[in-house]
C-alpha atoms as a PDB file:
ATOM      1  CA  UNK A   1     -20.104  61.565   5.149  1.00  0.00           C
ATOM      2  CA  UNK A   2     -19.209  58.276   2.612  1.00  0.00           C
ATOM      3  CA  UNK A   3     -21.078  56.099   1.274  1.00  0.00           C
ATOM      4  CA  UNK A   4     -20.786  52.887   3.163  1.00  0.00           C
ATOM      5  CA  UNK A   5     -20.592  50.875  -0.743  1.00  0.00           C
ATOM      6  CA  UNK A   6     -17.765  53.230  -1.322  1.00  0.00           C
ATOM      7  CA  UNK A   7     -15.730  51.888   2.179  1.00  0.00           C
ATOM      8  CA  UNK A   8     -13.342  48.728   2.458  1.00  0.00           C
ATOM      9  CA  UNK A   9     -11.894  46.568   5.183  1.00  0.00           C
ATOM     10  CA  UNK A  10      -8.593  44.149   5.124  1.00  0.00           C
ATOM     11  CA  UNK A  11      -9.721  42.763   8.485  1.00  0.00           C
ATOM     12  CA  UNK A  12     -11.971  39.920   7.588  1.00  0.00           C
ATOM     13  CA  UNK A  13     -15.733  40.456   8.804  1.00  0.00           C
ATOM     14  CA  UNK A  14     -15.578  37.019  10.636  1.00  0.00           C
ATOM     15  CA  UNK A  15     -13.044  38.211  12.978  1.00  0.00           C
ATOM     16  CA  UNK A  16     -16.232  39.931  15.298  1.00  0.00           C
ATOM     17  CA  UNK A  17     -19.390  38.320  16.476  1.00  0.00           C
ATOM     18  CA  UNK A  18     -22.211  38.714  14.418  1.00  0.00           C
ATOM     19  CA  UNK A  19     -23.993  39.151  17.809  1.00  0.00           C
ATOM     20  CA  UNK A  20     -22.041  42.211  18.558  1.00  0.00           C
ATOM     21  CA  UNK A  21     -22.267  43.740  15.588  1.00  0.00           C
ATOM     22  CA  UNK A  22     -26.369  43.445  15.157  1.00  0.00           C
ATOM     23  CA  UNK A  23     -26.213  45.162  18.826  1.00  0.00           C
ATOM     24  CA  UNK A  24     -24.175  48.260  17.686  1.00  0.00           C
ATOM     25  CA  UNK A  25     -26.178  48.133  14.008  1.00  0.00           C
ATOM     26  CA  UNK A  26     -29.654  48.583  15.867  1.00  0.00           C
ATOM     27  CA  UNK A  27     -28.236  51.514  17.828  1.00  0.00           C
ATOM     28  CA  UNK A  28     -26.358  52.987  14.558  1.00  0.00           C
ATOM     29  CA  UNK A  29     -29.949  53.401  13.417  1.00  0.00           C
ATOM     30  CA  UNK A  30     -31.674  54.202  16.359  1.00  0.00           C
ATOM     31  CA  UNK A  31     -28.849  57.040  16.910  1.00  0.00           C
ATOM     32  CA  UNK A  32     -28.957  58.062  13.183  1.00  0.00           C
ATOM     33  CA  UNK A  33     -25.106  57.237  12.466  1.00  0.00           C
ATOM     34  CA  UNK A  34     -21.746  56.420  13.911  1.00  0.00           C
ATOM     35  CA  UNK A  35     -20.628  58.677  16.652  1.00  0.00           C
ATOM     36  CA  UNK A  36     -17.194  57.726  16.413  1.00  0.00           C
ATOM     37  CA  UNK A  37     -16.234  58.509  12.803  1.00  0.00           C
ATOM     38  CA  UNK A  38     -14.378  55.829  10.744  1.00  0.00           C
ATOM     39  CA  UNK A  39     -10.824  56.938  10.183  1.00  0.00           C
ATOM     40  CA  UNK A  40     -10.422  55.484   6.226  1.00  0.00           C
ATOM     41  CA  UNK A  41      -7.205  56.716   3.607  1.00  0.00           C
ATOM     42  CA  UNK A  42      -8.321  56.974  -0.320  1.00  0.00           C
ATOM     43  CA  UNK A  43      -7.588  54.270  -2.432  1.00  0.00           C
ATOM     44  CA  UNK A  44      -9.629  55.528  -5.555  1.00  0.00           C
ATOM     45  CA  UNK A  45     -12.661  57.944  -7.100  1.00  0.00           C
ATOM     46  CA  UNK A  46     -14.466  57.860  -3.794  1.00  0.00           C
ATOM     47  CA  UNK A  47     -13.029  54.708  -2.645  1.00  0.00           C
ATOM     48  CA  UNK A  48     -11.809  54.526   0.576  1.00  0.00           C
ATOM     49  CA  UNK A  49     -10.403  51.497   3.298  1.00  0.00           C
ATOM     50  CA  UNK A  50     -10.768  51.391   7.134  1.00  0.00           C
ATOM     51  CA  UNK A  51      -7.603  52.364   8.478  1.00  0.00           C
ATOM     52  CA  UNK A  52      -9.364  52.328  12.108  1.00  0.00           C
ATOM     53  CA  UNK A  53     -12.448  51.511  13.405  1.00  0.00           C
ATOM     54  CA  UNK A  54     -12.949  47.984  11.195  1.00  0.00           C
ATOM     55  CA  UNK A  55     -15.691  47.059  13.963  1.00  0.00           C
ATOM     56  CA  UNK A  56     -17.600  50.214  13.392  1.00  0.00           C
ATOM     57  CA  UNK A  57     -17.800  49.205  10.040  1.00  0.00           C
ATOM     58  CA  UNK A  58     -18.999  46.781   9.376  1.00  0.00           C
ATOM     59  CA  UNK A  59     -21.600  47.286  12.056  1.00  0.00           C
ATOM     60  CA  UNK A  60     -22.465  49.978   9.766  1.00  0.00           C
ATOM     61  CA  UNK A  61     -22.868  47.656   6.965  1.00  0.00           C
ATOM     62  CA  UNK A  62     -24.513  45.549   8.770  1.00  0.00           C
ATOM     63  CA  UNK A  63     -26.856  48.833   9.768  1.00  0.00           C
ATOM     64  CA  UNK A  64     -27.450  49.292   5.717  1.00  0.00           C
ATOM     65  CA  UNK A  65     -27.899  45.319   4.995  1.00  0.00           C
ATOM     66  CA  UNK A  66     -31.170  45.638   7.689  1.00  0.00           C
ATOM     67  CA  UNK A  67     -32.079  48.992   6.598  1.00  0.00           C
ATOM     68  CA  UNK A  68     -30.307  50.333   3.154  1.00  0.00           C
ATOM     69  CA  UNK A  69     -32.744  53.573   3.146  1.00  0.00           C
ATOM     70  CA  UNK A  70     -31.326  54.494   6.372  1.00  0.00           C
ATOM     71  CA  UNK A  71     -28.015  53.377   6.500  1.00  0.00           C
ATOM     72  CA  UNK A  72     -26.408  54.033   3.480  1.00  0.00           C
ATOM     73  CA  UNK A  73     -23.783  56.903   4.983  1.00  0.00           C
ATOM     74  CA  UNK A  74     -21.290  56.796   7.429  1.00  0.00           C
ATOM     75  CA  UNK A  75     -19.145  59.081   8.970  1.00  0.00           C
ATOM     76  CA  UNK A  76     -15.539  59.340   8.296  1.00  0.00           C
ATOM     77  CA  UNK A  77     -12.170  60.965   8.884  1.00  0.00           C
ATOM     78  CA  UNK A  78     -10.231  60.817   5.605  1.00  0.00           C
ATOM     79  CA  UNK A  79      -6.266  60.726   5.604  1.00  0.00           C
ATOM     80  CA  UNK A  80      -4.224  60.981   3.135  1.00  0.00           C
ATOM     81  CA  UNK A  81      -2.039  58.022   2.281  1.00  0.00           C
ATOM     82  CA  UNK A  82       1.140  59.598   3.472  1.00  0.00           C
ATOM     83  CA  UNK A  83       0.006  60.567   6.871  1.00  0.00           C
ATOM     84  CA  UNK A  84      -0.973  57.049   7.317  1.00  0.00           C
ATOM     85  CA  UNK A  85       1.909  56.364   9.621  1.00  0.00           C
ATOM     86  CA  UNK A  86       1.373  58.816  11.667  1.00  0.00           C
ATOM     87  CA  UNK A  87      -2.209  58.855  11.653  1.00  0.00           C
ATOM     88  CA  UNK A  88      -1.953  55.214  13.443  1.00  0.00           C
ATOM     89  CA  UNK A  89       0.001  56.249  15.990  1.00  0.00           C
ATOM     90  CA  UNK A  90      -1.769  58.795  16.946  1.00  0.00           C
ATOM     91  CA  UNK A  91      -4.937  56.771  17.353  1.00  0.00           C
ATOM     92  CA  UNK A  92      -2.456  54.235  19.199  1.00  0.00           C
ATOM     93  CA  UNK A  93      -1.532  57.250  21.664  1.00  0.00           C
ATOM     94  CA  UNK A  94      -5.356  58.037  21.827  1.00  0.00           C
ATOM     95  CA  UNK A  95      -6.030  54.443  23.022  1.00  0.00           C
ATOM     96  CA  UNK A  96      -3.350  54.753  25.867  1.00  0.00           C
ATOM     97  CA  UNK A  97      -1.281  52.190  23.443  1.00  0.00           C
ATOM     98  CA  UNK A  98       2.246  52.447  23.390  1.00  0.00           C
ATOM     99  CA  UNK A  99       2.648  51.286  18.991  1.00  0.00           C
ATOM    100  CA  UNK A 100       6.616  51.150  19.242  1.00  0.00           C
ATOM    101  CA  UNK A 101       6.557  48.926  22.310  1.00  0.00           C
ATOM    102  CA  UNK A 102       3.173  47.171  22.055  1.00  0.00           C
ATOM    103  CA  UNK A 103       3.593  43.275  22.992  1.00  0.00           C
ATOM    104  CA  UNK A 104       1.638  41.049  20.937  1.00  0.00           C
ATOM    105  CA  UNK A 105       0.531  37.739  22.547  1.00  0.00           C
ATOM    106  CA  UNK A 106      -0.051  34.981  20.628  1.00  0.00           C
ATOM    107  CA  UNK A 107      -3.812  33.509  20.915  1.00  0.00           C
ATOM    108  CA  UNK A 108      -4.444  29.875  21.328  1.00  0.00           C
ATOM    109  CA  UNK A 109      -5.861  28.210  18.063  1.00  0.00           C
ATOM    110  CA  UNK A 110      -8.661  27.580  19.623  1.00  0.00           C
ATOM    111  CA  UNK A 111      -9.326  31.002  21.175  1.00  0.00           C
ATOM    112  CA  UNK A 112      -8.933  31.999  17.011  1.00  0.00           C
ATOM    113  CA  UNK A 113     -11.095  29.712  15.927  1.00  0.00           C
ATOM    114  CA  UNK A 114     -14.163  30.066  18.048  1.00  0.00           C
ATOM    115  CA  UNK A 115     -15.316  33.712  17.207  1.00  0.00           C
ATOM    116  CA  UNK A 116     -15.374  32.573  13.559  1.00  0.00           C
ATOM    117  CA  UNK A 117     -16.874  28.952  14.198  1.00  0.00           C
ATOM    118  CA  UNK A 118     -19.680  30.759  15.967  1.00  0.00           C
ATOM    119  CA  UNK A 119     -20.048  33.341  13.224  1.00  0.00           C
ATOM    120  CA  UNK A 120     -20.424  30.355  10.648  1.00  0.00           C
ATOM    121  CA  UNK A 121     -23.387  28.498  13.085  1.00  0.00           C
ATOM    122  CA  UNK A 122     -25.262  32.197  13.008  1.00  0.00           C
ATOM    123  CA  UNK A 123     -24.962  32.585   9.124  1.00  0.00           C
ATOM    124  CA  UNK A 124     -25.698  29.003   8.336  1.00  0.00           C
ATOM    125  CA  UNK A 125     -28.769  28.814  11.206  1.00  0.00           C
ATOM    126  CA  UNK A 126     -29.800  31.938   8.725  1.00  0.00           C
ATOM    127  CA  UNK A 127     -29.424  30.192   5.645  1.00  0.00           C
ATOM    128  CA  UNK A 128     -31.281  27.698   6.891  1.00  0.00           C
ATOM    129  CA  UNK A 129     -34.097  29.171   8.109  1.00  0.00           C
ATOM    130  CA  UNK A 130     -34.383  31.057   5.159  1.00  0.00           C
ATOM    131  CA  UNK A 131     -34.496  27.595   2.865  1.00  0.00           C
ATOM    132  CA  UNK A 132     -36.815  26.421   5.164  1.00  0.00           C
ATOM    133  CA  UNK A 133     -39.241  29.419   4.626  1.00  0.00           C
ATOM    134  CA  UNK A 134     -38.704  29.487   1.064  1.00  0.00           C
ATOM    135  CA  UNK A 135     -39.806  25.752   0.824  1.00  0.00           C
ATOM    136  CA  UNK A 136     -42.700  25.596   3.044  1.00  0.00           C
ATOM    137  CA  UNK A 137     -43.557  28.472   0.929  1.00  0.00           C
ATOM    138  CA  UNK A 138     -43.363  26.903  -2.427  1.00  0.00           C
ATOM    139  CA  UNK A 139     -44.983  24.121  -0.938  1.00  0.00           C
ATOM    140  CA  UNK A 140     -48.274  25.895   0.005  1.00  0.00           C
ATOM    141  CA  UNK A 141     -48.037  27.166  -3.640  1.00  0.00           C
ATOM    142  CA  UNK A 142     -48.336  23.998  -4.659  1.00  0.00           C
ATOM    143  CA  UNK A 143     -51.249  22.770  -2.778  1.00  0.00           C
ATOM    144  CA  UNK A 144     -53.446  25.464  -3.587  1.00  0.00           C
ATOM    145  CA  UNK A 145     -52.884  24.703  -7.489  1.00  0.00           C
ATOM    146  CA  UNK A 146     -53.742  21.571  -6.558  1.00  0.00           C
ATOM    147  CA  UNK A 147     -57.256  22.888  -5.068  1.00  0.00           C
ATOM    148  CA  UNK A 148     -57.508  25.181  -7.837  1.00  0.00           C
ATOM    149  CA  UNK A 149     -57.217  22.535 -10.317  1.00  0.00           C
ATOM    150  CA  UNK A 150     -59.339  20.384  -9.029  1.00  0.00           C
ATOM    151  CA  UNK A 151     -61.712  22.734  -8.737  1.00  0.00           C
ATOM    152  CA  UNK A 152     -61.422  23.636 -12.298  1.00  0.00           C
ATOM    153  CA  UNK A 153     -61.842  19.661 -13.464  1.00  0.00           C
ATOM    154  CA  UNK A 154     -64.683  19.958 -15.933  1.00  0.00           C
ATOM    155  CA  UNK A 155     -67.607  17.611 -14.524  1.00  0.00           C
ATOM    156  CA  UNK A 156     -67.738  15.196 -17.312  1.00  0.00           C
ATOM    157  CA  UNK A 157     -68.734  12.035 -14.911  1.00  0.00           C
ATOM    158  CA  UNK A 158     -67.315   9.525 -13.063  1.00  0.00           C
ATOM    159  CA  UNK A 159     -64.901   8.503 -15.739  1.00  0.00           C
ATOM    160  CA  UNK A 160     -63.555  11.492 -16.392  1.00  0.00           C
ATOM    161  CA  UNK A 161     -62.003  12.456 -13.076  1.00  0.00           C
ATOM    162  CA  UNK A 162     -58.676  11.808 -12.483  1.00  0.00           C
ATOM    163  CA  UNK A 163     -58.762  10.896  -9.183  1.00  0.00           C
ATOM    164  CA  UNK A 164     -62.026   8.067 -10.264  1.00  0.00           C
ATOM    165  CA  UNK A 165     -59.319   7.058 -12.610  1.00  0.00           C
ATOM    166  CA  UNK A 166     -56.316   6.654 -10.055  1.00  0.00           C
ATOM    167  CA  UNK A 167     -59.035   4.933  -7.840  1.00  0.00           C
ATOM    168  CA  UNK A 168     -60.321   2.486 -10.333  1.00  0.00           C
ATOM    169  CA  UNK A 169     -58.006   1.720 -12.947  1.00  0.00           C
ATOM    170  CA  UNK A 170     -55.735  -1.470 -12.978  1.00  0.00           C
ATOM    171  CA  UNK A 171     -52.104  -1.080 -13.436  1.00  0.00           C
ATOM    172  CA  UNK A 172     -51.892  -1.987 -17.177  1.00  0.00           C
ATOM    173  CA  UNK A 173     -54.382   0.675 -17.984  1.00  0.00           C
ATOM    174  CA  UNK A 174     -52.978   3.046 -15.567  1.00  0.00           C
ATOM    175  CA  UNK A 175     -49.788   2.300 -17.313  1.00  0.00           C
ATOM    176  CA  UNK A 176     -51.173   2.878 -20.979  1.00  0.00           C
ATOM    177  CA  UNK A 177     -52.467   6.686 -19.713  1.00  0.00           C
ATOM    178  CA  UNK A 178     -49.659   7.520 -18.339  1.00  0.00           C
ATOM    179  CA  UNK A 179     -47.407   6.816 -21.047  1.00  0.00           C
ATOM    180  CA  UNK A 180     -49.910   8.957 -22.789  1.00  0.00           C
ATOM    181  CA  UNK A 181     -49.526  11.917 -21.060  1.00  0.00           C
ATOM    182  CA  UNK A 182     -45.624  11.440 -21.208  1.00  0.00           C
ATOM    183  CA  UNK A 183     -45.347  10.574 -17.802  1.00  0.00           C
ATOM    184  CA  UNK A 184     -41.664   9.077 -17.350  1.00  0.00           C
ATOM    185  CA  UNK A 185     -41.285   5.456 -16.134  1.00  0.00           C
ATOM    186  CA  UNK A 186     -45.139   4.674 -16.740  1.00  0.00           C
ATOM    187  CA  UNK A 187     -44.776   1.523 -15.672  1.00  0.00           C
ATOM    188  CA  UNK A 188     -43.466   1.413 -12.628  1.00  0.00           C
ATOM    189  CA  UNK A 189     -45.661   4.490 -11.412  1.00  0.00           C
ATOM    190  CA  UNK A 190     -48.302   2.249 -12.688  1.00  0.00           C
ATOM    191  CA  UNK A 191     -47.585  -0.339 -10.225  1.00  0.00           C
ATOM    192  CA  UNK A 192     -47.216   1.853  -7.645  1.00  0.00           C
ATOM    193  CA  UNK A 193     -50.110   3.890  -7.649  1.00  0.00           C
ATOM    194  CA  UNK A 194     -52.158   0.399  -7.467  1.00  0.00           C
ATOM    195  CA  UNK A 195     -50.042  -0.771  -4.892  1.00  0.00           C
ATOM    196  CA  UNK A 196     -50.801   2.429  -2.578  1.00  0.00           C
ATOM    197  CA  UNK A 197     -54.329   2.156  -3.296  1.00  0.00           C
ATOM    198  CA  UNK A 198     -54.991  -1.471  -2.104  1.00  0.00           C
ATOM    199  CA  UNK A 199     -52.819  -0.064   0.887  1.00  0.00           C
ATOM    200  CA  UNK A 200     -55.899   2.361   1.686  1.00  0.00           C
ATOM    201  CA  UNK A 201     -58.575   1.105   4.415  1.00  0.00           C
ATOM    202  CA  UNK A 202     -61.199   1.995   1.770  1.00  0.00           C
ATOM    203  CA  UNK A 203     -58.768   0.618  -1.409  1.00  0.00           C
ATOM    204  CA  UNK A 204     -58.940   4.232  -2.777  1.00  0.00           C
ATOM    205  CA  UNK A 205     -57.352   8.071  -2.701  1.00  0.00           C
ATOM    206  CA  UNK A 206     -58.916  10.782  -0.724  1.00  0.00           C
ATOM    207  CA  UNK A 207     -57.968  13.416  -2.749  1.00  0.00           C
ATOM    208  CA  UNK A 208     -55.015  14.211  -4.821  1.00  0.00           C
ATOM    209  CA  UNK A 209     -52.937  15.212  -1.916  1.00  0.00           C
ATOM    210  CA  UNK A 210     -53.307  11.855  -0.561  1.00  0.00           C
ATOM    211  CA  UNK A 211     -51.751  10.416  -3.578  1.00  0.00           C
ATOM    212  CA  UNK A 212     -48.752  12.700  -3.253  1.00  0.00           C
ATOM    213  CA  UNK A 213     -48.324  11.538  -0.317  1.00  0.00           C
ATOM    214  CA  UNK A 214     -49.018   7.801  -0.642  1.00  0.00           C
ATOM    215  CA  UNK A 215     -47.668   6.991  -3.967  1.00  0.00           C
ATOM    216  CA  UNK A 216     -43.802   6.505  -3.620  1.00  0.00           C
ATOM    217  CA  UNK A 217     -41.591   8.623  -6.337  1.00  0.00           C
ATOM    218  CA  UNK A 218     -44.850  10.954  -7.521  1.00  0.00           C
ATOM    219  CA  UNK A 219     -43.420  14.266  -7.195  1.00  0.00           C
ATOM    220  CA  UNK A 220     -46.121  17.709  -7.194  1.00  0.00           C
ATOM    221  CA  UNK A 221     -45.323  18.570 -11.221  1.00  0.00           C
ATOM    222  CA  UNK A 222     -46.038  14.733 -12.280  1.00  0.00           C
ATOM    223  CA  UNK A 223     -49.540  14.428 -10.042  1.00  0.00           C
ATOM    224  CA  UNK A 224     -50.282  18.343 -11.648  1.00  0.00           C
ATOM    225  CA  UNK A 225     -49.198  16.996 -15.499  1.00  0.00           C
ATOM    226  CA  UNK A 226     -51.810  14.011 -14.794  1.00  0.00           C
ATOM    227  CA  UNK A 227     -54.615  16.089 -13.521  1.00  0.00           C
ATOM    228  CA  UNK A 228     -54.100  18.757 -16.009  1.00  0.00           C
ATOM    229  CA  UNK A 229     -53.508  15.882 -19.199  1.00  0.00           C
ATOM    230  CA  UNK A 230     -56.567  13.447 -18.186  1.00  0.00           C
ATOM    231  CA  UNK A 231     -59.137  16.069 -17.347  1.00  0.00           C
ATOM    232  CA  UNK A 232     -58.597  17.523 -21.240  1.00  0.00           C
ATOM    233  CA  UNK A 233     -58.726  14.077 -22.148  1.00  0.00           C
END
């Protein structure tokens, strides 16, 4: 048994469907290991690279990427670097593959390049989805500071409230607060948080999402900044 960390390839992971390999990955685990050992030389201290069996392997990486607990040891049959040579044509004999007359035909490009083309859709569908996640997540985050905050707005009347303030004043005095609170390009925020609000049937914000969304160019940390500066203020 090696550990999988330990274990290198020179055939290029893209070269296999992903698809495959998540098939024979689940039933590495389910099966509790490889049941064809990998047959790997040494190249190091406990460093070791497929010299059959590159599938295997990395379906047994892919085996410790879903579960590292579980996964982390393969199976292996370790040859020396000298018996290399005759290690592979054994296996070649094994496979009912004649090595010193074996006809290679050449693929199509095409044929080539679809294996890896797919590959790249799977990963980047997966990096997507995983942006995707991670943004609706940070957005939630944001919303509830946004309830939290305004929740936390100290009741100091009408005047005093941010949003009363978004809702009521005019765009030079909009303009003079926000420059206040350090808020970049003051002026033309100004102008077009009084332009969204005559916009509104009722010529005012709901709430402070409903600026977000209304007000062109007012990002989450800018509307936070203004609630957090002009309630202390």
């Amino acid at each position: 048994m090696v550990d999988v960390e330990t274990v290198t390839s020179n055939v290029p992971r893209s070269n296999f469907q992903e698809a495959d390999l998540e098939t024979l990955a689940d039933l590495i685990l389910e099966s509790g290991g490889i049941l064809k050992p990998l047959v790997v030389k040494k190249t190091g201290f406990e460093q070791y690279q497929v010299v059959d069996g590159h599938f295997e392997y990395y379906s047994a990486v892919r085996a410790r990427e879903k579960k590292p607990s579980e996964g982390d040891m393969v199976s292996a049959l370790i040859i020396s670097s000298e018996n290399e040579d005759v290690a592979l044509k054994q296996i070649a004999s094994l496979k009912g593959i004649d090595s010193s007359s074996k006809q290679v035909t050449p693929q199509p490009e095409t044929t080539k390049l679809e294996p890896r083309l797919a590959n790249l859709e799977l990963r980047l569908e997966k990096q997507f989805n995983e942006f995707k996640s991670e943004f609706l997540q940070e957005r939630q985050r944001i919303d509830s500071q946004l309830k939290q905050l305004e929740n936390l707005i100290p009741q100091k009347g009408e005047q005093s409230n941010p949003l009363t303030l978004l809702n009521t004043l005019d765009k030079d005095e909009l303009s003079i607060k926000l420059q206040r609170s350090r808020i970049s390009g003051a002026e033309k925020l100004a102008k077009a948080i009084e332009d969204a609000r005559h916009k509104k049937p009722k010529q005012e914000f709901e709430d402070y999402r409903d600026v977000v969304k209304s007000v062109k160019n007012l990002g989450d940390k800018t509307i936070l900044t203004i609630i957090d500066e002009w309630s202390r203020n």
